[in-house]
C-alpha atoms as a PDB file:
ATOM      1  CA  UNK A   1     -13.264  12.416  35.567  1.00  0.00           C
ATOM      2  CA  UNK A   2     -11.546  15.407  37.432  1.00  0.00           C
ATOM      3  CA  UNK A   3     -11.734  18.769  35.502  1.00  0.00           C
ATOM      4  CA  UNK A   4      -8.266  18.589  34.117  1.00  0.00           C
ATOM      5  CA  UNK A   5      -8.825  15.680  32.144  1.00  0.00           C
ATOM      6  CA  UNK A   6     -11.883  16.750  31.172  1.00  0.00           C
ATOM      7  CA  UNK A   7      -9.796  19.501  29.581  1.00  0.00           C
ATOM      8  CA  UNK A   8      -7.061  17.252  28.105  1.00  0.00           C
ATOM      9  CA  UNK A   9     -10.221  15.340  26.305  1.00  0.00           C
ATOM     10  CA  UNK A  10     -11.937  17.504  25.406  1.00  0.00           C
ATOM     11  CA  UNK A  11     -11.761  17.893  21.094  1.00  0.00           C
ATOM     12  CA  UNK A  12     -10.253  14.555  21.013  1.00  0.00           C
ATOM     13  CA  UNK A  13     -11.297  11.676  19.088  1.00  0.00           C
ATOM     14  CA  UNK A  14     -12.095   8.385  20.626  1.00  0.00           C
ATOM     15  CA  UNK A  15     -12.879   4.853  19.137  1.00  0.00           C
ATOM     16  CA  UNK A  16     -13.898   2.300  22.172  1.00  0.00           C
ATOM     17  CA  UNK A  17     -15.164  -1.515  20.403  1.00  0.00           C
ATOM     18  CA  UNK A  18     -17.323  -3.980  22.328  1.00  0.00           C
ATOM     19  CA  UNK A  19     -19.084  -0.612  23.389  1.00  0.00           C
ATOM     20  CA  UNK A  20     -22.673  -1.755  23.636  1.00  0.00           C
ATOM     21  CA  UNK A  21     -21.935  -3.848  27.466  1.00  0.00           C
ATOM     22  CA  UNK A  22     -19.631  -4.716  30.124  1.00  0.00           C
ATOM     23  CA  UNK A  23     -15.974  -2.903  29.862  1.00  0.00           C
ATOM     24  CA  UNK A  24     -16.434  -1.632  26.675  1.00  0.00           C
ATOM     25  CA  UNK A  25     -19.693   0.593  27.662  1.00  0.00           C
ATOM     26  CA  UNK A  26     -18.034   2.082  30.578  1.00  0.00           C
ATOM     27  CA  UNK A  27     -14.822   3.432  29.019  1.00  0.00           C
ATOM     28  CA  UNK A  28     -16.938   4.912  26.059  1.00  0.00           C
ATOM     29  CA  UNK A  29     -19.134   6.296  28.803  1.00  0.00           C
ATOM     30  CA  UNK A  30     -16.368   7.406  30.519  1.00  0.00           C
ATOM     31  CA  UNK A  31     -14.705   8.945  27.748  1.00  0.00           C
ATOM     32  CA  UNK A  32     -17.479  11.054  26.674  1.00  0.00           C
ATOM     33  CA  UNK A  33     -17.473  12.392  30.522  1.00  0.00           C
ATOM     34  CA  UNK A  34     -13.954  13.386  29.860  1.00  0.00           C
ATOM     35  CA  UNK A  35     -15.511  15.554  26.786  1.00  0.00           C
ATOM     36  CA  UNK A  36     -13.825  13.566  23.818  1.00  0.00           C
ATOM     37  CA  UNK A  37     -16.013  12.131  21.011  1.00  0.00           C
ATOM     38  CA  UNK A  38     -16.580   9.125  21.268  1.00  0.00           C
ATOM     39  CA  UNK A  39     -17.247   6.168  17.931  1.00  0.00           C
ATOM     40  CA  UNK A  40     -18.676   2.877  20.199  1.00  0.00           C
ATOM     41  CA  UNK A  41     -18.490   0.494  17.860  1.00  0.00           C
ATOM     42  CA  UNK A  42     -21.076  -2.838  18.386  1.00  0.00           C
ATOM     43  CA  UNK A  43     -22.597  -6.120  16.708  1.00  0.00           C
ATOM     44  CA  UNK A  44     -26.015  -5.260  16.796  1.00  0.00           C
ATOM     45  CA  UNK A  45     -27.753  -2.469  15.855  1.00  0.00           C
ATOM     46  CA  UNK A  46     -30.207  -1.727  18.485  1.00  0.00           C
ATOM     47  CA  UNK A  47     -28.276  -2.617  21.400  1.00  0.00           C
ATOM     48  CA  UNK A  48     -25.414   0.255  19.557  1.00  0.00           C
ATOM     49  CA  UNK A  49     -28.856   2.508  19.375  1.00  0.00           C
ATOM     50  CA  UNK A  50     -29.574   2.148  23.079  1.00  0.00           C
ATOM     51  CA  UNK A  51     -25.445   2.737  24.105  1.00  0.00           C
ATOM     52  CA  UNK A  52     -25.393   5.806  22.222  1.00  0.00           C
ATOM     53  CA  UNK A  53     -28.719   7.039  23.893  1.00  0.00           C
ATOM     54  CA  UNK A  54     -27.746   6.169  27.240  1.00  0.00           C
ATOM     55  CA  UNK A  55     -24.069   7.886  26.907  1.00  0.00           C
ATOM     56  CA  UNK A  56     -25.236  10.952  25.724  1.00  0.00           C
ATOM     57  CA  UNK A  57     -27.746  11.107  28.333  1.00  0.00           C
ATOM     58  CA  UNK A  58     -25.992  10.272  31.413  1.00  0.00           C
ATOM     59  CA  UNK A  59     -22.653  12.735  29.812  1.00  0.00           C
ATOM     60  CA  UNK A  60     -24.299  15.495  28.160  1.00  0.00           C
ATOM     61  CA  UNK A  61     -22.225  14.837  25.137  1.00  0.00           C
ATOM     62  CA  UNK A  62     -23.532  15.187  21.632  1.00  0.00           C
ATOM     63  CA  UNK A  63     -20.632  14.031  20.383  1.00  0.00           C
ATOM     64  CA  UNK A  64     -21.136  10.188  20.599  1.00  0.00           C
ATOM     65  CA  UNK A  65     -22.183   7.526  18.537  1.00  0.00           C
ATOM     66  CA  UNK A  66     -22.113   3.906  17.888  1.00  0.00           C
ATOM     67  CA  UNK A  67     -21.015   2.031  14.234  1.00  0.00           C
ATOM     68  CA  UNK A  68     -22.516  -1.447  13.928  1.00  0.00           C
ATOM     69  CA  UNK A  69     -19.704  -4.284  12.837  1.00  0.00           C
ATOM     70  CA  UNK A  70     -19.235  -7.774  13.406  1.00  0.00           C
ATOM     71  CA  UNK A  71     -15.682  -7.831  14.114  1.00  0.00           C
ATOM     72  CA  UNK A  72     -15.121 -11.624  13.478  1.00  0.00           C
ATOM     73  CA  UNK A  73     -15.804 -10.336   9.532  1.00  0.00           C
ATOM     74  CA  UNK A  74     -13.110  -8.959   8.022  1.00  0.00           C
ATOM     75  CA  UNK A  75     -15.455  -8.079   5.112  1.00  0.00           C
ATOM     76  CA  UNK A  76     -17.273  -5.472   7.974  1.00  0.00           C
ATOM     77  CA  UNK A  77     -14.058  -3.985   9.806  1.00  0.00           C
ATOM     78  CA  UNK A  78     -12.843  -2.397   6.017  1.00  0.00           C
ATOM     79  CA  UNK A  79     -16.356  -1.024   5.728  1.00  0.00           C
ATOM     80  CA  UNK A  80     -16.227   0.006   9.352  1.00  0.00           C
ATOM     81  CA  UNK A  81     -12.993   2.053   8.721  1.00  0.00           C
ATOM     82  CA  UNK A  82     -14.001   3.294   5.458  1.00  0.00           C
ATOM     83  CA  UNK A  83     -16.632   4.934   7.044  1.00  0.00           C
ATOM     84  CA  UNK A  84     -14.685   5.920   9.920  1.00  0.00           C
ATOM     85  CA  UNK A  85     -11.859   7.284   8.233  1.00  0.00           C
ATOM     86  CA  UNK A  86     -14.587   9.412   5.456  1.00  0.00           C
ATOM     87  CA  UNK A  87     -15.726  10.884   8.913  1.00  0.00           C
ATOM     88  CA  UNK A  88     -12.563  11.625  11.436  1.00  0.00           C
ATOM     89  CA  UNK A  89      -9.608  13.253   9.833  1.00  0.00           C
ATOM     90  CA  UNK A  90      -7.751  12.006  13.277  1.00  0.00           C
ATOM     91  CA  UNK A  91      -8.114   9.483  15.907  1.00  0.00           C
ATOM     92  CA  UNK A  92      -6.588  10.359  19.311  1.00  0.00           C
ATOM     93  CA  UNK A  93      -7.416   6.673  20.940  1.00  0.00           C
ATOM     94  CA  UNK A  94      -8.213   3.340  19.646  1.00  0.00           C
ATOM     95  CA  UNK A  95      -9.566   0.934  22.391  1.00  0.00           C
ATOM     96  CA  UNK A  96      -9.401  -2.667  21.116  1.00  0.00           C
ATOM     97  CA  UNK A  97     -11.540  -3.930  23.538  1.00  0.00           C
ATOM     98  CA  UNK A  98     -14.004  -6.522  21.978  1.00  0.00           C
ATOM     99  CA  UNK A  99     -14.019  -9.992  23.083  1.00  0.00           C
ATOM    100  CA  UNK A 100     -15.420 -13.414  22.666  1.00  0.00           C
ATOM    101  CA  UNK A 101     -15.326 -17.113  24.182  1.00  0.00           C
ATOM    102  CA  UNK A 102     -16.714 -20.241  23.194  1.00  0.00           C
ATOM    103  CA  UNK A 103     -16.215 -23.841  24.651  1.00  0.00           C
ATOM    104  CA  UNK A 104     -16.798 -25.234  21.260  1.00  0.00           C
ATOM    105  CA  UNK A 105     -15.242 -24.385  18.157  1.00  0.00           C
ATOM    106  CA  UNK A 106     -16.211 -21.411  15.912  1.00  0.00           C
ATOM    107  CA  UNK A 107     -15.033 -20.039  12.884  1.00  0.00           C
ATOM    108  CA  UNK A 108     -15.393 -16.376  11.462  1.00  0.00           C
ATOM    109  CA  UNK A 109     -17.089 -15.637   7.858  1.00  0.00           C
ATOM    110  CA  UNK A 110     -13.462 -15.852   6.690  1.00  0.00           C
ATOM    111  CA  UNK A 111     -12.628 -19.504   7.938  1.00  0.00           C
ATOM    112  CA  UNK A 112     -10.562 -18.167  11.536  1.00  0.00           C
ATOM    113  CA  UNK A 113     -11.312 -19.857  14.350  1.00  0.00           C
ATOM    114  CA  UNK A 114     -13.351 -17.481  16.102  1.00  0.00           C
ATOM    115  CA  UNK A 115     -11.350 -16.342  19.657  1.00  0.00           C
ATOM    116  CA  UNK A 116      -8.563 -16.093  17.246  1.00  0.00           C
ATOM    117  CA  UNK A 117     -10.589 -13.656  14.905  1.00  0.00           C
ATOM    118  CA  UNK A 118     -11.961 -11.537  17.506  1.00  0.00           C
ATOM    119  CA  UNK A 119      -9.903 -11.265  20.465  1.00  0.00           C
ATOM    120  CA  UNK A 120      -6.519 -10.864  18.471  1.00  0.00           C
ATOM    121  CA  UNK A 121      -7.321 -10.377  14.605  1.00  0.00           C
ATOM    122  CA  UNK A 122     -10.095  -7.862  14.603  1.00  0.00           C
ATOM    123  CA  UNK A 123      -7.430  -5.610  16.753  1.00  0.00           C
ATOM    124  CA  UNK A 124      -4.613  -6.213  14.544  1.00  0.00           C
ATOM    125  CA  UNK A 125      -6.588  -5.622  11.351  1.00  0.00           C
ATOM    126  CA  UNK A 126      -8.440  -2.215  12.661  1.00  0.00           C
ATOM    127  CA  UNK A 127      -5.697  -0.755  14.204  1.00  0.00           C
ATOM    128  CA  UNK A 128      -3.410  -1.153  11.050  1.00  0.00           C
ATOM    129  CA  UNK A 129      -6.155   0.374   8.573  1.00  0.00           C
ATOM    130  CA  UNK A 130      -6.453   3.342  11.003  1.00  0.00           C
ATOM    131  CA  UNK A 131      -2.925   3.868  11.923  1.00  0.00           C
ATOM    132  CA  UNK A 132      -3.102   6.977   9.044  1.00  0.00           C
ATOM    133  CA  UNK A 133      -5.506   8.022  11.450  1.00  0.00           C
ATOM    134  CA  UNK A 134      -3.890   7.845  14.667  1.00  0.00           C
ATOM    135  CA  UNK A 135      -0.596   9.195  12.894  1.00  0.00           C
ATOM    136  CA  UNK A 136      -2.056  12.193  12.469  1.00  0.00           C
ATOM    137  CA  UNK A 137      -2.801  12.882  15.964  1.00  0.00           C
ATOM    138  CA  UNK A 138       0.557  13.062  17.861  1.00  0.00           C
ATOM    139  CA  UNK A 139       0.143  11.620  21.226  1.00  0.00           C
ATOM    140  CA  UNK A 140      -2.437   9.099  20.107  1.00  0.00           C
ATOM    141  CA  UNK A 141      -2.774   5.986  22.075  1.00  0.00           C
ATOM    142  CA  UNK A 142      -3.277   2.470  21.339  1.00  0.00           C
ATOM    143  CA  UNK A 143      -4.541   0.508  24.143  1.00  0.00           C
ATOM    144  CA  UNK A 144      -5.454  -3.348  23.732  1.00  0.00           C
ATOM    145  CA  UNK A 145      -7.686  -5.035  25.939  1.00  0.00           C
ATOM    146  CA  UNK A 146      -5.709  -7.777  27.727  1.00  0.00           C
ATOM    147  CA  UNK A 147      -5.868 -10.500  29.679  1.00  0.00           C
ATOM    148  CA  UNK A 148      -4.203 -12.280  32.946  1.00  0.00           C
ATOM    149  CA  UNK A 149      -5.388 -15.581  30.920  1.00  0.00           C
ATOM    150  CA  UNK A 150      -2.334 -15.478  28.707  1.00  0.00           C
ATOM    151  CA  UNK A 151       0.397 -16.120  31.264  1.00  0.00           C
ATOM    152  CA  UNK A 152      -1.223 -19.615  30.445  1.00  0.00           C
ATOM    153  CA  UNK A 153      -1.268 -19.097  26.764  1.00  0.00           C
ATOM    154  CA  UNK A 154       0.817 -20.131  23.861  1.00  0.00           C
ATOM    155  CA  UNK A 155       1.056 -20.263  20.263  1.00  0.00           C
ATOM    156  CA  UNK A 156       0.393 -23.396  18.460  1.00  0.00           C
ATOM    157  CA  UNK A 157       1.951 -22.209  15.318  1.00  0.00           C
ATOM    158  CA  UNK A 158       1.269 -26.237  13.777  1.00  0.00           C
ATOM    159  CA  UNK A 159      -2.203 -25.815  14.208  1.00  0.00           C
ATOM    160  CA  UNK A 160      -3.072 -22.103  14.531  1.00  0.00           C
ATOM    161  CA  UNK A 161      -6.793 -22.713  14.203  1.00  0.00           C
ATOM    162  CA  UNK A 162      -6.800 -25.462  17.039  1.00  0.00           C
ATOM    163  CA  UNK A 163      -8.589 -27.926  14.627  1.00  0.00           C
ATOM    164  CA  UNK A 164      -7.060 -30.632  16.512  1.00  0.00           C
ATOM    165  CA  UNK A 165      -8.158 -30.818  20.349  1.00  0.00           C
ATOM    166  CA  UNK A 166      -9.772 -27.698  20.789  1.00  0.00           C
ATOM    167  CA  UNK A 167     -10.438 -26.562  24.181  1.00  0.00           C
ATOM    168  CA  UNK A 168     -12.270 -22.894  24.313  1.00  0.00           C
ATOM    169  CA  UNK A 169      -9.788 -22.064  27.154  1.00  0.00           C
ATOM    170  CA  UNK A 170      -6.600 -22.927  24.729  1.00  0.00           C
ATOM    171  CA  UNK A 171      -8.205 -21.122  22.016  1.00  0.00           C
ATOM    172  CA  UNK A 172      -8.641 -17.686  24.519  1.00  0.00           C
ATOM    173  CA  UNK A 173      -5.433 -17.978  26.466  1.00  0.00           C
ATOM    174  CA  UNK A 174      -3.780 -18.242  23.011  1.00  0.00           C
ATOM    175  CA  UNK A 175      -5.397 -15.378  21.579  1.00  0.00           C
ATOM    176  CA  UNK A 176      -5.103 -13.028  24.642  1.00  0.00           C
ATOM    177  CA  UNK A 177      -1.304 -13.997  24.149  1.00  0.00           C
ATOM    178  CA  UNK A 178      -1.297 -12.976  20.402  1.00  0.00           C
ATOM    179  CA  UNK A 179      -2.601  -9.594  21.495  1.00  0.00           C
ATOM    180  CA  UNK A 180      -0.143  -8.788  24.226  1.00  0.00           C
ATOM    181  CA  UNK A 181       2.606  -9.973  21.673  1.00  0.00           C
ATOM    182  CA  UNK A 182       0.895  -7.594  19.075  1.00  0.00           C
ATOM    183  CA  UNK A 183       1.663  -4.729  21.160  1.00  0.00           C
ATOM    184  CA  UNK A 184       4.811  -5.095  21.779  1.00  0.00           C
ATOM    185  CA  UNK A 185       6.249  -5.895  18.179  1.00  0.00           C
ATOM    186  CA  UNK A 186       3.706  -2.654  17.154  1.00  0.00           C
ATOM    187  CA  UNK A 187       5.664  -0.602  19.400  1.00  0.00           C
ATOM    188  CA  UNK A 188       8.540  -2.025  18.426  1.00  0.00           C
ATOM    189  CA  UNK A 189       8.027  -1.221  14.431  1.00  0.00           C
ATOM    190  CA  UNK A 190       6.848   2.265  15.279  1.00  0.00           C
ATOM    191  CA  UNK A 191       9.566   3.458  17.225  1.00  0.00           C
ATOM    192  CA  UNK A 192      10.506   5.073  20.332  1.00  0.00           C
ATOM    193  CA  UNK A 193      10.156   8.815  18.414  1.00  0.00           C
ATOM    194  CA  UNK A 194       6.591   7.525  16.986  1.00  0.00           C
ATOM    195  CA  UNK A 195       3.514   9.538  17.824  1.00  0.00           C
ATOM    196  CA  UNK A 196       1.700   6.945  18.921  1.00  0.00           C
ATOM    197  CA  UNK A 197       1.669   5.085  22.176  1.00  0.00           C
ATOM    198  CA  UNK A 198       0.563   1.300  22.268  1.00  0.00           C
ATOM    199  CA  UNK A 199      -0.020  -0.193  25.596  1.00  0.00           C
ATOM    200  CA  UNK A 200      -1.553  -3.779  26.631  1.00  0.00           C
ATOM    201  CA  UNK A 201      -3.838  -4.110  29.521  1.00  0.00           C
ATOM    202  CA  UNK A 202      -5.093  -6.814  31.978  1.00  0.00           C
ATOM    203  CA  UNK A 203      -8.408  -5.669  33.460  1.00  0.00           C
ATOM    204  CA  UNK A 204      -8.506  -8.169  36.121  1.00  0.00           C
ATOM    205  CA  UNK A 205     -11.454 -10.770  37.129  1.00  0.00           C
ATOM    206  CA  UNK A 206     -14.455  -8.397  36.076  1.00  0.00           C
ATOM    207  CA  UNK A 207     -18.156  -9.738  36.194  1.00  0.00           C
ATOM    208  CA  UNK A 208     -19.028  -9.510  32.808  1.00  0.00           C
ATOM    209  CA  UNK A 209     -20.946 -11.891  30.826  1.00  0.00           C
ATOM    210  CA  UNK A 210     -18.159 -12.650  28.502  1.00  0.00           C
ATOM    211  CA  UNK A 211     -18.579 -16.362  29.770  1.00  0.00           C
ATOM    212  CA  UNK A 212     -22.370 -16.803  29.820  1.00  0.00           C
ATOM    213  CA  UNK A 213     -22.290 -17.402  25.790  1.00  0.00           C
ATOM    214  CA  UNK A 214     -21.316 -19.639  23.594  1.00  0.00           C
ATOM    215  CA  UNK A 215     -21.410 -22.115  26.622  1.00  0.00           C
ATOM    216  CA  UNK A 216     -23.315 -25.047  28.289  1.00  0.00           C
ATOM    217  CA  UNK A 217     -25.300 -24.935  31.317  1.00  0.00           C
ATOM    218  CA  UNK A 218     -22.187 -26.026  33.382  1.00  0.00           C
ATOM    219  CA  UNK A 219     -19.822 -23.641  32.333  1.00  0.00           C
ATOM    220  CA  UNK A 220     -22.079 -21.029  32.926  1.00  0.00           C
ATOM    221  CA  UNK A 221     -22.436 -22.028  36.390  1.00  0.00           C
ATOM    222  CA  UNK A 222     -19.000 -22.424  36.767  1.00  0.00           C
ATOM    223  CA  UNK A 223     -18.353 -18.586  35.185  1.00  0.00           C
ATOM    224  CA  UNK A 224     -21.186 -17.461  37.862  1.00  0.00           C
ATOM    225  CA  UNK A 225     -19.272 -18.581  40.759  1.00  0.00           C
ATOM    226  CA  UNK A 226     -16.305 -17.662  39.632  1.00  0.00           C
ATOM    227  CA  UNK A 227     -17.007 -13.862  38.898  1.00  0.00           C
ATOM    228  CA  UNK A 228     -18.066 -13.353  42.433  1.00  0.00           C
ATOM    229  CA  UNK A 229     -14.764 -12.136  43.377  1.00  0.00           C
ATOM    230  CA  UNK A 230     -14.543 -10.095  40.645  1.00  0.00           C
ATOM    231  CA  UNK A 231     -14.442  -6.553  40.226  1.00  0.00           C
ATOM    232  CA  UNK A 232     -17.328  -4.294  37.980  1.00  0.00           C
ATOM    233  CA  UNK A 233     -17.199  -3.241  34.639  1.00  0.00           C
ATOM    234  CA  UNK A 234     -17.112   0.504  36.006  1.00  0.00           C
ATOM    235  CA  UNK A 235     -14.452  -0.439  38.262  1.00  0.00           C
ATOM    236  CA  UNK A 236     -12.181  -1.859  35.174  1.00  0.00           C
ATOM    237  CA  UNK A 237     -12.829   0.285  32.897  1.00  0.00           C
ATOM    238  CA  UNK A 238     -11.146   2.983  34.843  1.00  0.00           C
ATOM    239  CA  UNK A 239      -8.218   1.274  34.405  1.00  0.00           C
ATOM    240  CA  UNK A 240      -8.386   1.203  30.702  1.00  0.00           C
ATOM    241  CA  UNK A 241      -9.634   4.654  30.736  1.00  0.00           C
ATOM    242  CA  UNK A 242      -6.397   5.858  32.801  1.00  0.00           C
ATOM    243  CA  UNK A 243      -4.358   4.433  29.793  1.00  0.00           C
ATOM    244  CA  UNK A 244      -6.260   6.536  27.380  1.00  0.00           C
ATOM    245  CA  UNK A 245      -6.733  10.084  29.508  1.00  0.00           C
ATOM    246  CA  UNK A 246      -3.298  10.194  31.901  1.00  0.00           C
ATOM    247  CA  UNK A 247      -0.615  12.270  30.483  1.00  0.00           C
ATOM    248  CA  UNK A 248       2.370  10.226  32.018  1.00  0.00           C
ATOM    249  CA  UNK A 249       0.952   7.084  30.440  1.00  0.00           C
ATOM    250  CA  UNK A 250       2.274   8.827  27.268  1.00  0.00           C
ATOM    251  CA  UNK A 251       5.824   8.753  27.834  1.00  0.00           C
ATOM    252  CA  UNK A 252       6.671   5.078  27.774  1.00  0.00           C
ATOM    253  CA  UNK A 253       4.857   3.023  25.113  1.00  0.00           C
ATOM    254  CA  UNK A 254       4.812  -0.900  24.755  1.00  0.00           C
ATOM    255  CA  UNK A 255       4.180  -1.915  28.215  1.00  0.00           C
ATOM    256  CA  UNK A 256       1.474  -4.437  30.132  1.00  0.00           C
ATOM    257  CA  UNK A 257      -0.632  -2.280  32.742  1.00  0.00           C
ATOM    258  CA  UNK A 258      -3.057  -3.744  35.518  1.00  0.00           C
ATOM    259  CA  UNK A 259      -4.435  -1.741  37.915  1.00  0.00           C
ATOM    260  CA  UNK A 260      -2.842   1.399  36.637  1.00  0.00           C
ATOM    261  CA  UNK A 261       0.524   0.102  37.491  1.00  0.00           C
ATOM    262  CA  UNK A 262       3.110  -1.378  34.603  1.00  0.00           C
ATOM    263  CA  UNK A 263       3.659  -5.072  35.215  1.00  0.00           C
ATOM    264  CA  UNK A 264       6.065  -7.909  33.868  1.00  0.00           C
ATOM    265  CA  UNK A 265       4.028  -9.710  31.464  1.00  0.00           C
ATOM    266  CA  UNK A 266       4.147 -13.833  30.708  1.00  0.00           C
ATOM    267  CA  UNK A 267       8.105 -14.944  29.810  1.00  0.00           C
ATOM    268  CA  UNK A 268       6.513 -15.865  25.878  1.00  0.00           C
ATOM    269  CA  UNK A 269       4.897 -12.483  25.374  1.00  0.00           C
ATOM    270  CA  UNK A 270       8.579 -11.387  25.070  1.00  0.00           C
ATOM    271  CA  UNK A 271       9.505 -13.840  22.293  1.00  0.00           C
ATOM    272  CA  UNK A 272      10.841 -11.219  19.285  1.00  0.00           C
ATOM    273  CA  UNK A 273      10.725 -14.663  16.980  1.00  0.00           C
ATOM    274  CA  UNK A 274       7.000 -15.104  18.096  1.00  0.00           C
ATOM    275  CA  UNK A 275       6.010 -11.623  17.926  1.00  0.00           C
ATOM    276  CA  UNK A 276       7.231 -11.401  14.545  1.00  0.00           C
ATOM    277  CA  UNK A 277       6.034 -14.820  13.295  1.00  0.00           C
ATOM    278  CA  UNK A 278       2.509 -13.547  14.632  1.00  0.00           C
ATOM    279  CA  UNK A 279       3.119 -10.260  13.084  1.00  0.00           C
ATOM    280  CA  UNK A 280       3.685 -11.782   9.772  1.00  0.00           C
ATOM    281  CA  UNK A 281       0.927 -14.126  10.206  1.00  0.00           C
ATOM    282  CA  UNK A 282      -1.838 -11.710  11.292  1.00  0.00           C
ATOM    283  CA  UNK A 283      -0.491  -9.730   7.898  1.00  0.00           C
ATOM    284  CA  UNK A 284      -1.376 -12.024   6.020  1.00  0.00           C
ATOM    285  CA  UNK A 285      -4.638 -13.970   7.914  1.00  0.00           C
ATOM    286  CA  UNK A 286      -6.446 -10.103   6.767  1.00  0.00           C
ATOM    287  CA  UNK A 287      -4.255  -9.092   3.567  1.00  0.00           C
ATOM    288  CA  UNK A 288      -3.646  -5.613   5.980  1.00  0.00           C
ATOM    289  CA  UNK A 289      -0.034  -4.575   5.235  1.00  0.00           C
ATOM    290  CA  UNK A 290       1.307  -2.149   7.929  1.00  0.00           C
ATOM    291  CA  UNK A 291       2.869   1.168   6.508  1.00  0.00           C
END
């Protein structure tokens, strides 16, 4: 990070989830360069333990630590923003940035079939129980971790869950589709005089290991191959973390980045009767009624 971001950062409150590997570890890393504080939030405990070491380490910043929460359980993101919100009177940026695929289908503590509940949901649910939170900051920034997956997405509103022929690569393209749609009817609802600034953002083919689990022997040769083109974690994240650091990225809000550039996003995420069907829905999938 160049010295005038540092300084932009610097006092600034940061939440990055899925911080403990791959996309997620690097902006939080990358964040706590910039000299904001950084919350990493993580499913298990020791691998959050080791994150937080390591950041602080390699940074030099104090000021970072990692909350353990299995975002598929709704039950654990209230208790993860209780104790959040006891503990950060503001938050500056919210990275929704955890992910999950599975061939086969999953479903979260709460019944939610489990791309659904933890690519889209978990996003939907945090950011509405912090939005006090990021209110409070003006200038705050919502940034939701993407996909190029969801120009092939769509929303089976008959069958939500995908009880009935379930693919896993329905199930993600659908739920990388519900996000960019969240962010759009979020911006929409807060206004253009809002202090907060939602963005979407596609971080490209990255080699992460995102399609190593919760798959068979095949697919995971098949994710091998096909990540050889891709890009690092390091070298994605610095998109994301451009969304959450540049102070021109501030004066637009509800648009699809990749590579630091705004882009057209897929002809359905711009569906104002699916964005607010999904709006209503995700309401009332996690009983989280937006102010």
């Amino acid at each position: 990070m160049e010295d005038g971001v540092a300084s932009e950062m610097a006092g600034k409150s940061c939440i990055v989830t899925g911080a403990t590997s791959g996309i997620g570890y690097e902006v939080a890393l990358a964040l706590a360069a910039a000299g904001a504080a950084v919350i990493g939030v993580g499913r298990d405990a020791a691998r959050c333990g080791d994150a937080e070491a390591r950041i602080r380490q390699e940074t030099g910043n104090a000021e970072v630590r990692c909350e353990t929460a299995d975002l598929s359980s709704q039950a654990e993101i209230r208790s993860l923003t209780a104790r959040i919100s006891t503990a950060t009177e503001r938050v500056d940026v919210l990275v929704n940035n955890a992910g999950t695929f599975s061939l086969s289908r999953r479903t979260s503590a709460e019944g939610v079939e489990m791309q659904l509940a933890v690519n889209w949901l978990a996003g939907f649910m945090l950011t509405g129980l912090l939005l006090p939170r990021l209110r409070a900051a003006p200038g705050s920034r919502i940034i939701t971790v993407s996909s190029g997956s969801h120009f092939a997405g769509r929303m089976h509103w008959n069958d939500i869950g995908l009880r009935r022929g379930y693919t896993g690569l329905n199930a993600y393209d659908q739920s990388k589709l519900a996000t960019v749609l969240f962010t759009y009817e979020l911006a929409r609802r807060l206004g253009p005089g809002s202090p907060v600034v939602v963005h979407a953002v596609d971080p490209g083919l990255v080699k992460t290991d995102i399609g190593m689990k919760g798959t068979g022997a095949i697919a995971r040769l098949v994710w091998r191959a096909r990540i050889r083109k891709g890009i690092t974690p390091r070298e994605a994240a610095g998109s994301v973390a451009f969304l959450a650091t540049n102070p021109g990225v501030g004066r637009k809000t509800g648009l699809y980045w990749k590579e630091r550039e705004p882009l057209r996003s897929s002809a359905r995420s711009y569906d104002l009767q699916d964005a607010g069907r999904a709006w209503e829905l995700g309401q009332e999938m996690c009983g989280v009624r937006y102010p």
